[in-house]
Each structure stands twice: as C-alpha cells, then as structure tokens.
C-alpha atoms as a PDB file:
ATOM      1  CA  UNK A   1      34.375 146.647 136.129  1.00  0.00           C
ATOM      2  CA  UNK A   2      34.459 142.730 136.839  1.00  0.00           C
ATOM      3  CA  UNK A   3      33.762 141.445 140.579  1.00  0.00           C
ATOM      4  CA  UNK A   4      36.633 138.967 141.989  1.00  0.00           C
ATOM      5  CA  UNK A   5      35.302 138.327 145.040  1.00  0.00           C
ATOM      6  CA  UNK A   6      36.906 140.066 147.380  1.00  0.00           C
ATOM      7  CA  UNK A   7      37.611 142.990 145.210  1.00  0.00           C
ATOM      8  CA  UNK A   8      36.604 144.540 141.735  1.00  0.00           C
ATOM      9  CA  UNK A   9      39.155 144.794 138.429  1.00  0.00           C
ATOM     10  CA  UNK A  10      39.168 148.259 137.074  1.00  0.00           C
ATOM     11  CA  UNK A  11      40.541 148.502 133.664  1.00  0.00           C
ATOM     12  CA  UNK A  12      42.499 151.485 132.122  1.00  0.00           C
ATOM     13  CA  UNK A  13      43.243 153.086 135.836  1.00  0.00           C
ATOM     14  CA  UNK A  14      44.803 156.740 135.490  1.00  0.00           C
ATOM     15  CA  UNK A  15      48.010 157.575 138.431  1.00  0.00           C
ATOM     16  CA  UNK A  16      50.184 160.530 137.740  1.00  0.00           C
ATOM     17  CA  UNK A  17      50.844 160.883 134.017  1.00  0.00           C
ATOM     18  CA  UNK A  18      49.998 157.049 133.095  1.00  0.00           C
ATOM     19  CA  UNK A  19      47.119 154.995 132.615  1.00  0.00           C
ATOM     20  CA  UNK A  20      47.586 151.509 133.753  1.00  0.00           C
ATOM     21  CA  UNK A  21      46.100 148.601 132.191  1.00  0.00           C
ATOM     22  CA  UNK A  22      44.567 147.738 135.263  1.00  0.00           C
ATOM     23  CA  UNK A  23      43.852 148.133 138.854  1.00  0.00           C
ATOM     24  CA  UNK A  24      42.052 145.454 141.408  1.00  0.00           C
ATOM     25  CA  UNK A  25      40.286 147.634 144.150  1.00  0.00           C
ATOM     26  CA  UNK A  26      39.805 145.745 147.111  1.00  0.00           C
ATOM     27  CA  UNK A  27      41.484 145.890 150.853  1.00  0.00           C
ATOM     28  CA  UNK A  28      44.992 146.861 149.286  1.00  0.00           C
ATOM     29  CA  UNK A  29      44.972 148.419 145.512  1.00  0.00           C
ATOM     30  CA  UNK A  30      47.190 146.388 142.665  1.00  0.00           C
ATOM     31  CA  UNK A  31      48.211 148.389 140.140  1.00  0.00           C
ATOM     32  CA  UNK A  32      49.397 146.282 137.129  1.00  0.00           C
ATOM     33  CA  UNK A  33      50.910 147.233 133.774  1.00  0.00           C
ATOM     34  CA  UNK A  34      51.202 144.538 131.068  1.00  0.00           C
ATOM     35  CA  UNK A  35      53.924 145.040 128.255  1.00  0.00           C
ATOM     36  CA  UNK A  36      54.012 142.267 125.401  1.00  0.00           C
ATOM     37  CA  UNK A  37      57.417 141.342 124.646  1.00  0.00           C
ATOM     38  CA  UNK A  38      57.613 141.652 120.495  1.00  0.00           C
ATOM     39  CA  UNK A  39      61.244 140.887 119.977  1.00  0.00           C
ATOM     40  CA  UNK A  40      62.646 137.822 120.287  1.00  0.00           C
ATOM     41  CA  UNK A  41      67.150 136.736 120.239  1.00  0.00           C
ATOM     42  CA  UNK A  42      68.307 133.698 120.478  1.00  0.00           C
ATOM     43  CA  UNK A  43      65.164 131.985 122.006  1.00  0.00           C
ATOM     44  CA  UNK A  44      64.930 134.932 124.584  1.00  0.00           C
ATOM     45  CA  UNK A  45      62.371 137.272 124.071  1.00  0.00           C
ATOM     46  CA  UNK A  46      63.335 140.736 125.023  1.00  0.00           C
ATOM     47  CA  UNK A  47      61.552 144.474 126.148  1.00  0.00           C
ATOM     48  CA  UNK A  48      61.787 146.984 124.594  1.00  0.00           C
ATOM     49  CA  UNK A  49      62.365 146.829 120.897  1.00  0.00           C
ATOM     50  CA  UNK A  50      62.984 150.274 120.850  1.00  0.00           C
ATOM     51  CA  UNK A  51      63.584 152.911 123.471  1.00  0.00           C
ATOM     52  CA  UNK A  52      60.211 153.800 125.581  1.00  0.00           C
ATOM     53  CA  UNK A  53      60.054 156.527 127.695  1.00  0.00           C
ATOM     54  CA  UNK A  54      56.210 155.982 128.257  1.00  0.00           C
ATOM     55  CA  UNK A  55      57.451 152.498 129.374  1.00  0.00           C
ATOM     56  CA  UNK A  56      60.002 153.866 131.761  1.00  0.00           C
ATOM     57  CA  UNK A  57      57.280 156.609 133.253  1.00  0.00           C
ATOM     58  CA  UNK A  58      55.377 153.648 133.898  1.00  0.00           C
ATOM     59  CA  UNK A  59      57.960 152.085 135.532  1.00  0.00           C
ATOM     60  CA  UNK A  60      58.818 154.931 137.639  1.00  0.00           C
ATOM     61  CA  UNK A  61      54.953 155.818 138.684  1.00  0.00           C
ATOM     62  CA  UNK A  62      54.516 152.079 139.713  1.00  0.00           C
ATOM     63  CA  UNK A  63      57.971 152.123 142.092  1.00  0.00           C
ATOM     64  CA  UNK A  64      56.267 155.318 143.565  1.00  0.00           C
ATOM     65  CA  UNK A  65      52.351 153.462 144.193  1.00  0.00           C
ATOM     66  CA  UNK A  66      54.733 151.106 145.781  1.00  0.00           C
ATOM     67  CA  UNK A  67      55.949 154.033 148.056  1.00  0.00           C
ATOM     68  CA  UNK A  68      52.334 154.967 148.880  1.00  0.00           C
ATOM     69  CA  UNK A  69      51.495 151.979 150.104  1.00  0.00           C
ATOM     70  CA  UNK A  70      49.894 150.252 147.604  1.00  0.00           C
ATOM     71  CA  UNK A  71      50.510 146.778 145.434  1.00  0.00           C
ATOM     72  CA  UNK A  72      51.993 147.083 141.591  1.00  0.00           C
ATOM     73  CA  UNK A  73      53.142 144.355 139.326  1.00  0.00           C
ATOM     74  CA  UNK A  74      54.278 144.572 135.663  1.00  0.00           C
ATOM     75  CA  UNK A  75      53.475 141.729 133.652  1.00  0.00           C
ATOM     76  CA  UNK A  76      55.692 141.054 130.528  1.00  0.00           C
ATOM     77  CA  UNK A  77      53.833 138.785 127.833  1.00  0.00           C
ATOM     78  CA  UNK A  78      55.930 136.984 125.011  1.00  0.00           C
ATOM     79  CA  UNK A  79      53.807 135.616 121.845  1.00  0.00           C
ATOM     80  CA  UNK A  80      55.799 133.749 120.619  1.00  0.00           C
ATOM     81  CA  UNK A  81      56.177 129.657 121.696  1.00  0.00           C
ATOM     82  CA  UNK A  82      60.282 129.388 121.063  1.00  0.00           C
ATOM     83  CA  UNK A  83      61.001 132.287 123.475  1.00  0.00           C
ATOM     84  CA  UNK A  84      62.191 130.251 126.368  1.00  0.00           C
ATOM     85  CA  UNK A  85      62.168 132.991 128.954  1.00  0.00           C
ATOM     86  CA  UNK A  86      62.657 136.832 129.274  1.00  0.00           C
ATOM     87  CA  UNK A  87      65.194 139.537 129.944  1.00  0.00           C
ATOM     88  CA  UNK A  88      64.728 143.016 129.812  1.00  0.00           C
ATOM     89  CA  UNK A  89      66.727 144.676 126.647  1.00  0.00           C
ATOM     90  CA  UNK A  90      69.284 146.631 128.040  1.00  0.00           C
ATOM     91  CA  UNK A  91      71.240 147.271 124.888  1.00  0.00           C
ATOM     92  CA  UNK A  92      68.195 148.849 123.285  1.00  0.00           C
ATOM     93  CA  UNK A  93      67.062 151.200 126.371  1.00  0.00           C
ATOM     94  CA  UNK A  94      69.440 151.378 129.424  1.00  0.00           C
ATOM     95  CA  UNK A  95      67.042 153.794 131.370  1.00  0.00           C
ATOM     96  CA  UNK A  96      64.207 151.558 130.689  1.00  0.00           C
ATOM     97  CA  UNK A  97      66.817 148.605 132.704  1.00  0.00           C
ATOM     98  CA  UNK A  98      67.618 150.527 135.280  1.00  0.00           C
ATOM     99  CA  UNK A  99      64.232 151.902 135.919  1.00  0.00           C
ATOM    100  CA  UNK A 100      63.121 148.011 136.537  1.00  0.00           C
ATOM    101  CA  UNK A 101      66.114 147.036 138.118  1.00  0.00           C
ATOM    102  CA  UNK A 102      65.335 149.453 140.630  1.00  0.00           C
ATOM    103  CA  UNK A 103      61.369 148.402 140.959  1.00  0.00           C
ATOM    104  CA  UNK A 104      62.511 145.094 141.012  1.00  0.00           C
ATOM    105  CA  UNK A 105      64.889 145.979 144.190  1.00  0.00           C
ATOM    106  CA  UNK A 106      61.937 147.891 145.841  1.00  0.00           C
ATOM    107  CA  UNK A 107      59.782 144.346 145.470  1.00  0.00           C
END
C-alpha cells in the first residue's frame, strides 16, 4: 500500500467477481480499472481487440460501486505515439460499448 496523503492506494482491490487494478482508500473510495488500448485504425486507437466479457463485468461492477456510493474511473492507456485519441471498438464488442456508454451516462 502507498500513502497519498490524505488517503492510501491499494493495489489489486477485489468487488463482486473482479479484481480492480486499484483502489485509493481515503474519505470516499476510488475504484479504478486501467485497460491498455492494443489496437490501433486509422490513428485511433481502439478497446477491445477482441470481445471481453471480463472487461464488460468490470464495467458493470464499477457502474454498480458508483450506485453504492463510492468513486470509479476506468482509465484506457494507448502505447502507441500515432494514436491521436480513443474510441471504444464497437464493431468488435457491442456489449462491451454499451456497457460504457451506460457508465459513462451514470458519470
């Protein structure tokens, strides 16, 4: 565990039937998942490269921390230095989408 001041960054954080990358305990929890974003089209790079239901349970179990009353973010890193920006690949996973379409509407 690492001290940030006014809380402390747990790593690996178990909710439901996922284990989160990590969690910062302090006065309001923040759960946060961090998916690296592999594929890359026409200078956009793009998640998922193939369909992930462990991505979309993570999804789903985030939207529902949000619910209880706690933070969650998902953080999508792209490697590569020609991706200009990033959109979630629909085409390749639609429930995947939808599933952060709808966290993104519930903030």
């Amino acid at each position: 565990m690492v001290y940030l001041g006014d809380g402390d960054l747990k790593r690996e954080v178990t909710y439901g039937n996922s284990k989160f990358d990590f969690c910062i305990i302090g006065e309001r929890n923040i759960f946060i998942e961090v998916k690296c974003a592999t594929y890359e089209l026409d200078g956009i790079a793009r998640f998922p490269d193939a369909p992930t239901e462990r991505g979309r349970r993570h999804v789903e179990e985030l939207i529902e921390l949000k619910r209880l009353g706690y933070e969650s973010k998902i953080i999508f890193v792209a490697f590569m230095d020609y991706a200009s920006c990033f959109i979630p690949y629909k085409e390749i996973d639609e429930k995947f989408y939808k599933s952060l379409i709808k966290a993104k509407e519930m903030g």
